[in-house]
Protein backbone atom coordinates (compact mmCIF):
# COMPACT_ATOMS: atom_id res chain seq x y z
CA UNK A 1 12.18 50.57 -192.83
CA UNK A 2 10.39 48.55 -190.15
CA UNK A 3 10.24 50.07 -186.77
CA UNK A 4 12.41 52.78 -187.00
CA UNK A 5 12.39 56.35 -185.72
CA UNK A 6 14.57 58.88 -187.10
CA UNK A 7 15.56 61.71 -185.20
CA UNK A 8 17.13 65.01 -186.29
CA UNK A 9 17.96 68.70 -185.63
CA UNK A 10 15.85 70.90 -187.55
CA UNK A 11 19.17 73.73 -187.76
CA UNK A 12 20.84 70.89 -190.41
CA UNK A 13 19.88 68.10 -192.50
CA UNK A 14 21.76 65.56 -194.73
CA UNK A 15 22.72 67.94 -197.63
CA UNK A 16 24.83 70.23 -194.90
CA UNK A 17 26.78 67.59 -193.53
CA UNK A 18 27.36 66.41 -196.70
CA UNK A 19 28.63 69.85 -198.36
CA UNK A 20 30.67 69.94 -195.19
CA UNK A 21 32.37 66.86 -195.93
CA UNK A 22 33.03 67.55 -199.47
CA UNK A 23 34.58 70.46 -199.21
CA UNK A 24 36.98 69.21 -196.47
CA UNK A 25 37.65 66.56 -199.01
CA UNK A 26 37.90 69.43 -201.92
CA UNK A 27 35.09 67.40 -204.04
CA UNK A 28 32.63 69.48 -205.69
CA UNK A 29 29.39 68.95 -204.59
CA UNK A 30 28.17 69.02 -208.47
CA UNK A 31 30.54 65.30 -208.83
CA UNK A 32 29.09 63.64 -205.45
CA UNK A 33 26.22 61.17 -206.35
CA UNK A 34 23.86 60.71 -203.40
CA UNK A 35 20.79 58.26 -202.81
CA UNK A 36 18.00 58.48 -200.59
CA UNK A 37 14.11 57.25 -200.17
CA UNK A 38 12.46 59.79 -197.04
CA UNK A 39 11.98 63.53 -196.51
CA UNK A 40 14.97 63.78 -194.69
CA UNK A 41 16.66 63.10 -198.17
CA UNK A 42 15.12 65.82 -199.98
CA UNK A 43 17.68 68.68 -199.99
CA UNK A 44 20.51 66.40 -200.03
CA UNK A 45 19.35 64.59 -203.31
CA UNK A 46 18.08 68.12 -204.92
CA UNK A 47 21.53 69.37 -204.09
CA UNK A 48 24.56 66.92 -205.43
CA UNK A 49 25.14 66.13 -208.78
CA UNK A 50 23.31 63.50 -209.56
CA UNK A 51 21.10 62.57 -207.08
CA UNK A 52 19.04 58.82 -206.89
CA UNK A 53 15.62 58.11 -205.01
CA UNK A 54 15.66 54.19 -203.98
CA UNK A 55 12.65 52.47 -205.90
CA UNK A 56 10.98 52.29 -201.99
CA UNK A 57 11.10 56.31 -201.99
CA UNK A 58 8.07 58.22 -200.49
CA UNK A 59 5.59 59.43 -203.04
CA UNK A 60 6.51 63.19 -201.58
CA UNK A 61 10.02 62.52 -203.66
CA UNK A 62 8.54 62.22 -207.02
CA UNK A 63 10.50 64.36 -208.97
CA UNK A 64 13.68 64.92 -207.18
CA UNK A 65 17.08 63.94 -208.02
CA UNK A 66 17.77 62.60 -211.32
CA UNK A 67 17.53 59.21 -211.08
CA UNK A 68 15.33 56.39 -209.49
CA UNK A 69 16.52 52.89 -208.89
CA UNK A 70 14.61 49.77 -209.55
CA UNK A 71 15.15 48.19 -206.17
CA UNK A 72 14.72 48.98 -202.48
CA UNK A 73 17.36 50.24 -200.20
CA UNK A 74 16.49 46.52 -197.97
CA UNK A 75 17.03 45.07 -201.76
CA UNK A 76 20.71 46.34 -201.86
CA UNK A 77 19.43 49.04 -204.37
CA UNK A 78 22.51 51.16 -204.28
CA UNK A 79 24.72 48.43 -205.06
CA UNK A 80 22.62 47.17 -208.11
CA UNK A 81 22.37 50.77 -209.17
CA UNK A 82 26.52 51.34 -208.97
């Protein structure tokens, strides 16, 4: 992303709020499909079921999820992927 700053507590991150959510919603966390690209992805991609870096991903998420798609998150990866 071009000039943007992402802030965030360091007492949650993306894979809490989305546990949270899921289990409001009584989906297992194991059937939730998730996609990211930064460190702030990390846990949240390790932690659902199947879990997608975008092909723009940092080179510190090598190896994390299960999945990697062949387009950008500006290049309407997800869609593409889905």
């Amino acid at each position: 992303m071009h000039n943007c700053c992402e802030v965030q507590s360091s007492r949650v991150n993306k894979a809490d709020g989305l546990r949270e959510l899921c289990q409001v919603a009584g989906i297992p966390l194991d059937q939730v499909w998730a996609f990211g690209d930064d460190l702030n992805d990390v846990r949240m991609l390790s932690e659902v079921g199947w879990g997608v870096r975008m092909a723009n991903h940092l080179p510190a998420l090598n190896g994390i999820g299960k999945d990697i798609t062949d387009f950008s998150n500006e290049a309407d990866g997800v869609a593409r992927y889905l």
